[in-house]
Protein backbone atom coordinates (compact mmCIF):
# COMPACT_ATOMS: atom_id res chain seq x y z
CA UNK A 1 7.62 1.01 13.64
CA UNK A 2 7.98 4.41 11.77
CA UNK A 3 6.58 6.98 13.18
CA UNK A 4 6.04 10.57 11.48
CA UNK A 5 4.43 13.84 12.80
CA UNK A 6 1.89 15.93 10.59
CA UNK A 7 0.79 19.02 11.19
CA UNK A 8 -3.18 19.17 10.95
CA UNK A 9 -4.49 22.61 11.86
CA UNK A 10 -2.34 24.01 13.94
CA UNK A 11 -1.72 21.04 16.11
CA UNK A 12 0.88 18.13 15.59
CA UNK A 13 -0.49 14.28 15.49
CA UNK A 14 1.62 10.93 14.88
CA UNK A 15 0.89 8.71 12.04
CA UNK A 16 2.53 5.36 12.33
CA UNK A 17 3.56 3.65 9.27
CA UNK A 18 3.66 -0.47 9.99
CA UNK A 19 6.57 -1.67 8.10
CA UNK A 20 4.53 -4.84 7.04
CA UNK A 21 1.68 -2.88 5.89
CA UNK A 22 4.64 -1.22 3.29
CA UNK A 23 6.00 -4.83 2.66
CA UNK A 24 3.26 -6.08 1.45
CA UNK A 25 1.95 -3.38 -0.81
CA UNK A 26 5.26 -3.03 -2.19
CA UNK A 27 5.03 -6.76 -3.16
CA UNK A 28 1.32 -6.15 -4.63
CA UNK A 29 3.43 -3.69 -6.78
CA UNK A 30 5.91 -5.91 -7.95
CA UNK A 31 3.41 -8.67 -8.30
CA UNK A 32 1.43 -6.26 -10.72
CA UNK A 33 4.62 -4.81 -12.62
CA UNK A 34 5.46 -8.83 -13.47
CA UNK A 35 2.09 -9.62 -14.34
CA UNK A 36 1.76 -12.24 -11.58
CA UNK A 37 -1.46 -11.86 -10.79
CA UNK A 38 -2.56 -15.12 -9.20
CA UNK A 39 -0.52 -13.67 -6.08
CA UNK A 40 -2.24 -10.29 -5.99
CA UNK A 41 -5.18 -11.72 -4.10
CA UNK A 42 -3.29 -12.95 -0.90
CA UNK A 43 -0.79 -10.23 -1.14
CA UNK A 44 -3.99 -7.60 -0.95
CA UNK A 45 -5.32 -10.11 2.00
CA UNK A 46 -2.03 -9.20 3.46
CA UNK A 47 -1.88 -5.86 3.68
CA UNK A 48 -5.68 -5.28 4.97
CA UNK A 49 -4.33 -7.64 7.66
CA UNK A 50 -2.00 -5.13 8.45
CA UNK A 51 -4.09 -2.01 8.50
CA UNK A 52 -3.89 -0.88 4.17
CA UNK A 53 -6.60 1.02 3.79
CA UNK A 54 -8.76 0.34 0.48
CA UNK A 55 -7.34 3.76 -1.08
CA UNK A 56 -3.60 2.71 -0.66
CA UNK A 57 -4.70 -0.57 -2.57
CA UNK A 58 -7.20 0.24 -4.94
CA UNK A 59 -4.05 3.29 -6.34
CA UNK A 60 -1.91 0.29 -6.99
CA UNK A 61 -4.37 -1.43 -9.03
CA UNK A 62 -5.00 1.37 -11.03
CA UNK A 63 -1.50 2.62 -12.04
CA UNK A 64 -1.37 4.16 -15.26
CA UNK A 65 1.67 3.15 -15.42
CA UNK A 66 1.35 -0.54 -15.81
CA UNK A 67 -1.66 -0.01 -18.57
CA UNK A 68 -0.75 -0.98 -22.60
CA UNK A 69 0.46 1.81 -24.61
């Protein structure tokens, strides 16, 4: 597991990172970028499963970056 310190007035606390949690939103990524979206729905299943919160999810559906120019 990752583990990372922040510094949140004045006092240090430890966020862990689960490296499944980044797995599988890095797959909801690539399943987005490819257009594979009958995937998307387990993938997102997934990663809740493994503590994504709905932010970290709902910023990967909404990439401007995968939107028609």
């Amino acid at each position: 597991m990752i583990k990372t310190m922040l510094n949140i007035g004045g006092r240090r606390t430890r966020k862990s990172r689960h490296p499944l949690k980044l797995t599988a939103l890095l797959y909801l990524k690539e399943a987005l970028i490819r257009e594979q979206y009958e995937k998307c729905a387990e993938i997102i299943a997934l990663a809740q499963e493994f503590g994504a919160a709905s932010f970290e999810i709902q910023d990967l559906l909404e990439d401007p970056r995968r939107s028609p120019s």
